[in-house]
Protein backbone atom coordinates (compact mmCIF):
# COMPACT_ATOMS: atom_id res chain seq x y z
CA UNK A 1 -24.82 25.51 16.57
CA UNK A 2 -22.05 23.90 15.02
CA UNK A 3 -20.12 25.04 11.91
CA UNK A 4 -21.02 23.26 8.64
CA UNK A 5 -18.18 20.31 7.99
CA UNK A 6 -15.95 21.28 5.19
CA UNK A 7 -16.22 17.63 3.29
CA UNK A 8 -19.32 15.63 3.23
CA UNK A 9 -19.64 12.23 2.17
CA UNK A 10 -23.05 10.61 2.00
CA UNK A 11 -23.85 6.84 1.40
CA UNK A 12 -20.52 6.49 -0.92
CA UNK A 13 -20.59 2.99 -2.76
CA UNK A 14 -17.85 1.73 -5.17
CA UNK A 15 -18.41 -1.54 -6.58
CA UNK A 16 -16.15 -3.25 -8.97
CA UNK A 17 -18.27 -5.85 -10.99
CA UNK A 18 -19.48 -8.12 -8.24
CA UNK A 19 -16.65 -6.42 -5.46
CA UNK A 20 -18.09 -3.73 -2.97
CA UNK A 21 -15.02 -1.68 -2.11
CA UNK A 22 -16.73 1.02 -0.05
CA UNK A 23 -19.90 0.00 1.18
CA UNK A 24 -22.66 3.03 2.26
CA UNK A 25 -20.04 5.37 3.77
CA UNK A 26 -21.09 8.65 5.41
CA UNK A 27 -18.23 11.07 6.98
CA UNK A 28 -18.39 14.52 7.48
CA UNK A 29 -14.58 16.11 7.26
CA UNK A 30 -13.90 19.33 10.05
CA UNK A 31 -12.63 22.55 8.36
CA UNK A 32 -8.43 23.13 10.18
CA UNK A 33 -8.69 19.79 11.63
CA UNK A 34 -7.08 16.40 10.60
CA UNK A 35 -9.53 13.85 9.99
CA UNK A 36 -7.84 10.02 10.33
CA UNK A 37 -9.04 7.06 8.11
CA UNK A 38 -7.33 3.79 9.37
CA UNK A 39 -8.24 0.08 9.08
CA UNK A 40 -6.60 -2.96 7.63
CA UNK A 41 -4.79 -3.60 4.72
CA UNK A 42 -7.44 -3.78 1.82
CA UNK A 43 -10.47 -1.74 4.22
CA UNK A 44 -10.77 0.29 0.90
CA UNK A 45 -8.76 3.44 2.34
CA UNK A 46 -7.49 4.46 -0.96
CA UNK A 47 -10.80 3.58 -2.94
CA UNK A 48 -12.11 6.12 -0.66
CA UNK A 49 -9.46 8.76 -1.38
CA UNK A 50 -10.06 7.88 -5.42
CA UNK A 51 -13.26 8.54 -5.06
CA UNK A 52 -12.89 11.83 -3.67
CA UNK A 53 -10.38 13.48 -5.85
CA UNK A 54 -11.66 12.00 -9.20
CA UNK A 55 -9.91 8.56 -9.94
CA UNK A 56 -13.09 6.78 -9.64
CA UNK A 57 -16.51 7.69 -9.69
CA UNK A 58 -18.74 6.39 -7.01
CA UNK A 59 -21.61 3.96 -8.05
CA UNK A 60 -23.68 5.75 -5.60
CA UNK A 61 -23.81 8.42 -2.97
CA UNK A 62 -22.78 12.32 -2.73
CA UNK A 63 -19.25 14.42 -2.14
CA UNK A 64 -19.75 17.87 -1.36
CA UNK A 65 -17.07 20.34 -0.62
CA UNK A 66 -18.29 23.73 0.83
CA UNK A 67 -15.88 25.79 -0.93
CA UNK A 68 -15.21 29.68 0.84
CA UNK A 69 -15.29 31.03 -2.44
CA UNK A 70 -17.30 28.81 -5.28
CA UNK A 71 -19.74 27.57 -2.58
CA UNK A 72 -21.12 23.97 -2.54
CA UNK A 73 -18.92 21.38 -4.99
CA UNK A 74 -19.97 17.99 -5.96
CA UNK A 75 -16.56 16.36 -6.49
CA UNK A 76 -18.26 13.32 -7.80
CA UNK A 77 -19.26 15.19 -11.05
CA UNK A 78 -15.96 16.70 -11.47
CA UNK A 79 -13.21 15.72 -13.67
CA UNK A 80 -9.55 14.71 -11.45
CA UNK A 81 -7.39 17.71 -12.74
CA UNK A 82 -11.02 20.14 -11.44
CA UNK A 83 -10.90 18.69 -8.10
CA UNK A 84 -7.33 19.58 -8.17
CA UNK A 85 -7.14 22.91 -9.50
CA UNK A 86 -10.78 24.03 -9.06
CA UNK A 87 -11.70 22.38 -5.63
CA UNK A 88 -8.50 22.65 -4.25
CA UNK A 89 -8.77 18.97 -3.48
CA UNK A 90 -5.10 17.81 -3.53
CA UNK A 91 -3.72 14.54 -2.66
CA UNK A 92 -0.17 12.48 -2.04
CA UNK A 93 0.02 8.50 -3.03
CA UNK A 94 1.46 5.54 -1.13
CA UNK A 95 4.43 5.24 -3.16
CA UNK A 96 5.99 8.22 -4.11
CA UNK A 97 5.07 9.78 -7.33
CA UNK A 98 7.90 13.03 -8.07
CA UNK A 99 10.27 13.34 -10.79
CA UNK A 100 13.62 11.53 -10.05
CA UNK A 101 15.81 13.38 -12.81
CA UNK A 102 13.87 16.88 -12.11
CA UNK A 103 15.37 18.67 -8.94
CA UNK A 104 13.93 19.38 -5.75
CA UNK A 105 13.07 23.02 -6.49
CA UNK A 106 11.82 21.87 -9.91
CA UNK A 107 9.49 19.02 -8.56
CA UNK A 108 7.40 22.62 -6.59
CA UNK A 109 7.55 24.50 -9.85
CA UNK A 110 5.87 21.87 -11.95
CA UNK A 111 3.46 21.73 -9.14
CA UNK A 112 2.28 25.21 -9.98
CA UNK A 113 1.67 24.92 -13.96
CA UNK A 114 -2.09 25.75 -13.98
CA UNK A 115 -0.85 29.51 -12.74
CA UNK A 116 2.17 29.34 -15.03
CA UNK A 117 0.44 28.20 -18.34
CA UNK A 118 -2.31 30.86 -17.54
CA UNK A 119 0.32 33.44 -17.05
CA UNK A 120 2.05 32.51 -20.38
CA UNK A 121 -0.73 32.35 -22.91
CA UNK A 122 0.19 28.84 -24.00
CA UNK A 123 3.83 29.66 -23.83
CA UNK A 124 3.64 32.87 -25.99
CA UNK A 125 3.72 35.04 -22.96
CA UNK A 126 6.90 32.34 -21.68
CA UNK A 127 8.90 32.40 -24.92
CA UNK A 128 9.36 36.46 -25.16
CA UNK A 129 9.45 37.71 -21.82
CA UNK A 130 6.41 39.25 -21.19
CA UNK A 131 6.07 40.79 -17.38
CA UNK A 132 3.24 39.07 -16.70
CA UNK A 133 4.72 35.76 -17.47
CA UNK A 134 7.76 37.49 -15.26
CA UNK A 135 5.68 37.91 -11.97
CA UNK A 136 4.22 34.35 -12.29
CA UNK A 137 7.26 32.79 -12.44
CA UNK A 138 8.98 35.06 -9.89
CA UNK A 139 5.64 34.38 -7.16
CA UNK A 140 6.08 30.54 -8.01
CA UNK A 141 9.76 30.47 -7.59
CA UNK A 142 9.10 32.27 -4.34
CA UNK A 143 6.67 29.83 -3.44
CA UNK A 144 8.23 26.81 -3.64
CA UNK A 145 11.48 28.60 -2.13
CA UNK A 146 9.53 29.40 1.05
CA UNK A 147 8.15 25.90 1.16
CA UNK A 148 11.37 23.94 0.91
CA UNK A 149 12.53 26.75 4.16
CA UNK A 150 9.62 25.76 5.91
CA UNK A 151 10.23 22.06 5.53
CA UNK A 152 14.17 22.56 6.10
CA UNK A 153 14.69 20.76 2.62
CA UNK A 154 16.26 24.27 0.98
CA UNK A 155 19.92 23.13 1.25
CA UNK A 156 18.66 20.13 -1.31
CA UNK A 157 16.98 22.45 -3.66
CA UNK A 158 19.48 22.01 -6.57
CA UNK A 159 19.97 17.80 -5.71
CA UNK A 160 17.69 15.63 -8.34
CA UNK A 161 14.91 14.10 -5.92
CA UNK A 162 15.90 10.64 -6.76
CA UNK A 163 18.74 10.93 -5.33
CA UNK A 164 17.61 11.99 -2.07
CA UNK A 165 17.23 9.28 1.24
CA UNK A 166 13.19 7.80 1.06
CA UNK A 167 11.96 10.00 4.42
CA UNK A 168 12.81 13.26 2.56
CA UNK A 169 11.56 12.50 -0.81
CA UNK A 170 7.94 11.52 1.21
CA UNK A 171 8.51 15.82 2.79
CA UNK A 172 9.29 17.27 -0.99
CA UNK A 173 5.84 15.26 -2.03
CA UNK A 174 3.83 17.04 1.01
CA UNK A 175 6.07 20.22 -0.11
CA UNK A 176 4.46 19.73 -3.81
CA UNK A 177 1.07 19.24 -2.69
CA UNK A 178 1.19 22.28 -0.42
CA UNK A 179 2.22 24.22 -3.61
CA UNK A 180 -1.00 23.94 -4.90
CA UNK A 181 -2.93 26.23 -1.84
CA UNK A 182 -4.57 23.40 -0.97
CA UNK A 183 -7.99 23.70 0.74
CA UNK A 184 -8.25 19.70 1.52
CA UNK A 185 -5.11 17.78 1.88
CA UNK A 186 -5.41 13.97 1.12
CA UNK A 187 -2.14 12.11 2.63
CA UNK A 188 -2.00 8.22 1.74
CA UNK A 189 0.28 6.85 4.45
CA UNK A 190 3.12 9.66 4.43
CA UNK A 191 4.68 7.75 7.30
CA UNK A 192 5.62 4.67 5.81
CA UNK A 193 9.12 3.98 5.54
CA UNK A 194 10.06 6.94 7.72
CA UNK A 195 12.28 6.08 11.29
CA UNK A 196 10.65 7.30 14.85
CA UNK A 197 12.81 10.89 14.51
CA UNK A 198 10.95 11.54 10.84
CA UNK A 199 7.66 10.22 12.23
CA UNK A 200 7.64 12.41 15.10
CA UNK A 201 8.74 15.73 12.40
CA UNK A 202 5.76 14.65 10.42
CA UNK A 203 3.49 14.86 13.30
CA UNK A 204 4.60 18.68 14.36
CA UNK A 205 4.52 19.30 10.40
CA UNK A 206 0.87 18.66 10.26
CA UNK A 207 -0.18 20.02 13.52
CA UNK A 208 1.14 23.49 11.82
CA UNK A 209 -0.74 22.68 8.62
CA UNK A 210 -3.98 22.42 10.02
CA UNK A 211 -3.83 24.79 13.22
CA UNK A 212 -1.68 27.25 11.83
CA UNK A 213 -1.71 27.37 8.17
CA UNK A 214 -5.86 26.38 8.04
CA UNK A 215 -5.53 23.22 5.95
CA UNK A 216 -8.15 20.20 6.53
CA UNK A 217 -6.25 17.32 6.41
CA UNK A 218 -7.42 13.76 5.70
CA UNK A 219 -4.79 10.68 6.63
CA UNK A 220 -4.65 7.45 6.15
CA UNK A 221 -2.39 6.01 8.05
CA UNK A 222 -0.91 2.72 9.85
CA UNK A 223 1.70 4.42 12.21
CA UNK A 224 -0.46 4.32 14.84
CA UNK A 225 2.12 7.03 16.84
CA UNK A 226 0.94 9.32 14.62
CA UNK A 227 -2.70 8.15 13.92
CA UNK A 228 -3.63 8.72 17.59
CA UNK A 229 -0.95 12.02 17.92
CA UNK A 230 -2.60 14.26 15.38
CA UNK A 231 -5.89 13.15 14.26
CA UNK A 232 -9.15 15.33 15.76
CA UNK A 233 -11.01 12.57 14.39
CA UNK A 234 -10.87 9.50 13.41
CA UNK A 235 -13.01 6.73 11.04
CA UNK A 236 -12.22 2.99 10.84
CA UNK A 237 -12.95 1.37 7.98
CA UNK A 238 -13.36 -2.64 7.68
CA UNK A 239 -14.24 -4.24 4.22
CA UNK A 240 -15.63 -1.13 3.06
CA UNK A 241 -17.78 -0.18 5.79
CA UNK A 242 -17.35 2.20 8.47
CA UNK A 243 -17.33 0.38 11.62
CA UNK A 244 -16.84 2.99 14.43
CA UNK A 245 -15.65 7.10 14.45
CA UNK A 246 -14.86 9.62 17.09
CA UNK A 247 -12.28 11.10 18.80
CA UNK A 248 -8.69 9.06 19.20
CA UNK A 249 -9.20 7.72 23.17
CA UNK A 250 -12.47 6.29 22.11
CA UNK A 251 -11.62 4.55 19.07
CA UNK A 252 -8.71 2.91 21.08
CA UNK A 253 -11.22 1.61 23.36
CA UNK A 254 -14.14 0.44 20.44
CA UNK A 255 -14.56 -2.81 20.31
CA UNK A 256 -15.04 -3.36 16.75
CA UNK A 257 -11.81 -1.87 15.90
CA UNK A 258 -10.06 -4.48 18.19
CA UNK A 259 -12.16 -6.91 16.90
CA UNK A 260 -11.07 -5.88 13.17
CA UNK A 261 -7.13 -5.39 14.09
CA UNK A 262 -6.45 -8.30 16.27
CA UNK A 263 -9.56 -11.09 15.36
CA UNK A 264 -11.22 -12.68 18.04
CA UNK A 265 -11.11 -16.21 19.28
CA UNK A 266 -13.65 -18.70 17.91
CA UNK A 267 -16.58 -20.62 19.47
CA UNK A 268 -14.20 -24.14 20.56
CA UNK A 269 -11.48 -21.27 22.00
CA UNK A 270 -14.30 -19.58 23.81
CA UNK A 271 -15.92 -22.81 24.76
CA UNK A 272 -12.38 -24.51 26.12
CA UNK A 273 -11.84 -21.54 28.12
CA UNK A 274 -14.97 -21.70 29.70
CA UNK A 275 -14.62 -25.30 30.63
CA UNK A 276 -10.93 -24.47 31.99
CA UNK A 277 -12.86 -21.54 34.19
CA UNK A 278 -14.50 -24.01 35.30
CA UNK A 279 -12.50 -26.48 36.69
CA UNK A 280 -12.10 -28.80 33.61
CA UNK A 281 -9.02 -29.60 31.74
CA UNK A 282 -8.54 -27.66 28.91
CA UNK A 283 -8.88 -30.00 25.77
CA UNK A 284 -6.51 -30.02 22.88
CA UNK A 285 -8.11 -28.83 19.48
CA UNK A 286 -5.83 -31.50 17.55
CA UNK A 287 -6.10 -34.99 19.62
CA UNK A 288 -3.36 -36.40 17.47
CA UNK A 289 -0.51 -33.41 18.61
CA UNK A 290 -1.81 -33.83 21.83
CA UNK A 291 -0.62 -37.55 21.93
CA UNK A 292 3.19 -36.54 20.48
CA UNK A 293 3.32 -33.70 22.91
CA UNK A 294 2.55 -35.83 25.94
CA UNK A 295 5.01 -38.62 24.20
CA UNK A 296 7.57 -36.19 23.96
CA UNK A 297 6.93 -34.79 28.03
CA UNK A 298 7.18 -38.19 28.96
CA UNK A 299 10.29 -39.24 27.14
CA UNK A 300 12.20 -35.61 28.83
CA UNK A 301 10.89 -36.77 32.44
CA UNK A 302 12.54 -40.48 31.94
CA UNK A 303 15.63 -39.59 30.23
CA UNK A 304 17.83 -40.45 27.18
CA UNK A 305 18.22 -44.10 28.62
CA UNK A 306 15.42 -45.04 29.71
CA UNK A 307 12.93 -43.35 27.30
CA UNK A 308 11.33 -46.05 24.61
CA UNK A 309 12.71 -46.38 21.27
CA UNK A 310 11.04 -45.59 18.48
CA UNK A 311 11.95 -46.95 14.83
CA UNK A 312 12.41 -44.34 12.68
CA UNK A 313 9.48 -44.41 9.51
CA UNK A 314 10.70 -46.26 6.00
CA UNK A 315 8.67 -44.28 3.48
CA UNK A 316 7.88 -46.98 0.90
CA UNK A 317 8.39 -46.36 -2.57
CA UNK A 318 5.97 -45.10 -4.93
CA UNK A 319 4.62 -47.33 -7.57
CA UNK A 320 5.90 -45.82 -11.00
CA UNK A 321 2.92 -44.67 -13.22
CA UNK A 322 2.91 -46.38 -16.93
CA UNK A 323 3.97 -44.35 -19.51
CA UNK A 324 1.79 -44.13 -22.53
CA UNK A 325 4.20 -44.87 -25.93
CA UNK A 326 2.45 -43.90 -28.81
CA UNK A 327 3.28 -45.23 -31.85
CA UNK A 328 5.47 -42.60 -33.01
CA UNK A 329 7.46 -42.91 -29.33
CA UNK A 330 7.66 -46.41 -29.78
CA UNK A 331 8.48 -46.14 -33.32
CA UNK A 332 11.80 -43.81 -32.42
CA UNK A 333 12.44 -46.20 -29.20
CA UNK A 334 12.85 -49.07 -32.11
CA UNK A 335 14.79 -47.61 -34.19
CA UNK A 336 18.36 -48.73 -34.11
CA UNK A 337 20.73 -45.99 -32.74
CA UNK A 338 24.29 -44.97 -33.47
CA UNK A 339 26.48 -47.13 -30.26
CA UNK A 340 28.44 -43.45 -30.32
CA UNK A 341 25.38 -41.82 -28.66
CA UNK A 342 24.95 -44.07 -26.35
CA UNK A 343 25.62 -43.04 -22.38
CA UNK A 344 28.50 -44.83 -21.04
CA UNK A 345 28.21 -46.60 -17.78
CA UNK A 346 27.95 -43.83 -14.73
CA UNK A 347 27.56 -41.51 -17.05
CA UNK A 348 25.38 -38.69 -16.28
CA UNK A 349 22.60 -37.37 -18.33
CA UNK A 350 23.81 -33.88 -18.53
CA UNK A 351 27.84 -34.97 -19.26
CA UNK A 352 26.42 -37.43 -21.50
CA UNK A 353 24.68 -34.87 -24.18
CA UNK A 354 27.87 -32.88 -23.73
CA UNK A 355 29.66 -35.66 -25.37
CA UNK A 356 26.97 -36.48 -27.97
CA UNK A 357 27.44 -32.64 -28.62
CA UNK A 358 31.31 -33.51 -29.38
CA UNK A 359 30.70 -36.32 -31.51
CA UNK A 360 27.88 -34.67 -34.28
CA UNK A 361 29.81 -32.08 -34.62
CA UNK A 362 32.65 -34.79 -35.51
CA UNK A 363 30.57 -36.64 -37.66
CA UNK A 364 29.67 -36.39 -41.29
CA UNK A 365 26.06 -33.88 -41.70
CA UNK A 366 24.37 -37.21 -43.42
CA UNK A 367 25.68 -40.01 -40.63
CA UNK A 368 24.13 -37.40 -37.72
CA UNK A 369 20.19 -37.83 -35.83
């Protein structure tokens, strides 16, 4: 008998007015396993990770999170900072969300301030020095200390995270999120931007997380190197439906998800390829290329001299639309106008306001229009 999956979602629908995003999703999330979610850009991948950790509530359909200590959690009822700190649902974005001006080591200390502001009873505790205030702050500090040595990020501890290259400010936002004890990691695309030698560190990073350290991890990812590296399990998702799940060889091999990632040829393809099998001569889709293309062969296989001339196209001019003068247009056109304003002869338009600039500001204020 199987173990009881540590996430599952049941029938999850997310509509937005008259857009399905998610469309009657079921997965079932492996405790100490890494669970992939791939698919094209706008499959609703991050809808789905909104929907678990409390940015959206679903329009139908069930979370649950069997919890080792609290028991069964419906995330769906719970409010985003109780998934977080309750649940122990935590999650990274696609663009990376730290504090630029804070440092490194300060970016994992903020990450802890549910146990800090408990600690300091609402900064009384904080502002004289109480020990128990003195212990939190010590166990946080060592926290975050022995996850910046764990990612190798320890030397930049006291550098402001903005300042840092892209690659390692996407390891200090895992780093944060691990700060938390998660029980569910949620990673949204923590490849992107990184080169292969930072791809392939990410992938040993979460192999540890989940065998060794006994975090669930769900990924959404594009990197396929590291999709089909790590991930137990995978789910594609196409316009908001699930459209095939298992392990990493079969999913390469589905062919729905090559269907959804590369397209597929339509019926006249299919049907000129069948007359070429055939024996037939493949037919051109667009007769009128065709034609130029065969010109063109024809005029390469005779040569430069003896290849027809063809007179080059004269594109006739456009008939000028009438403009409509009103009577207060045709009332200004009328009017007589000072011969100093007038445009001398190749004259441009922009030299000649220049000049008309010149001469108002020359003139008397009751001679100027």
């Amino acid at each position: 008998m199987s173990a009881a999956p540590l996430l599952s979602v049941e029938r999850l629908t997310m509509r937005f007015g008259g857009l399905l995003a998610i469309d009657d999703l079921s997965l079932d999330v492996a405790a100490r396993q890494i669970t992939g979610v791939i698919g094209p850009n706008g499959a609703g991948k991050t809808t789905f990770f909104n929907c678990l950790t409390g940015f959206y509530k679903p329009s139908q359909g069930s979370v649950r999170l069997n919890h080792p200590q609290r028991g069964v959690m419906r995330l769906e009822q719970l409010a985003s900072h109780q998934v977080a700190r309750t649940a122990k649902v935590v999650r990274t974005f696609q663009n990376i969300r730290l504090f630029p001006k804070m440092t490194v080591l300060e970016n994992l200390i903020v990450a802890q301030h549910n146990a800090l502001q408990h600690a300091s009873r609402f900064s009384l505790a904080g502002l004289f020095g109480l020990p128990g205030y003195r212990r939190a702050e010590a166990a946080a500090m060592d926290k975050a200390v022995g996850w910046l040595q764990h990612l190798h990020l320890i030397d930049q501890a006291d550098t402001a995270a903005g300042d840092l290259p892209y690659g390692m400010q996407r390891r200090i936002e895992i780093a944060r999120a691990l700060c938390v004890d998660p029980l569910l990691l949620c990673l949204d695309e923590p490849a992107a931007g990184l080169n292969p030698r930072e791809s392939a560190e990410l992938n040993e990073l979460l192999k540890h997380l989940a065998r060794d350290e006994g975090i669930a991890i769900l990924l959404i990812e594009h990197d396929m190197s590291v999709v089909m590296n790590v991930s137990d399990h995978i789910c594609v998702l196409n316009y908001g439906r699930k459209i095939a799940e298992g392990p990493p060889l079969q999913i390469q091999r589905d062919p729905n998800v090559i269907k959804a990632y590369l397209g597929e040829e339509d019926a006249d393809e299919l049907q000129a390829d069948e007359l070429q099998a055939n024996g037939h001569e493949k037919q051109d889709r667009f007769p009128p290329l065709q034609g130029a293309f065969r010109l063109a062969r024809r005029n390469r296989s005779m040569g430069a001299e003896q290849a027809p001339r063809i007179p080059p196209l004269t594109p006739r001019p456009l008939p000028r639309p009438a403009r409509h003068r009103g009577p207060a247009t045709a009332a200004r056109s009328s009017a007589p106008r000072n011969p100093a304003f007038v445009p001398a002869r190749g004259e441009g338009r922009f030299v000649s306001r220049i000049r008309d600039f010149h001469i108002k500001e020359a003139l008397p204020p009751e001679t100027r229009r």
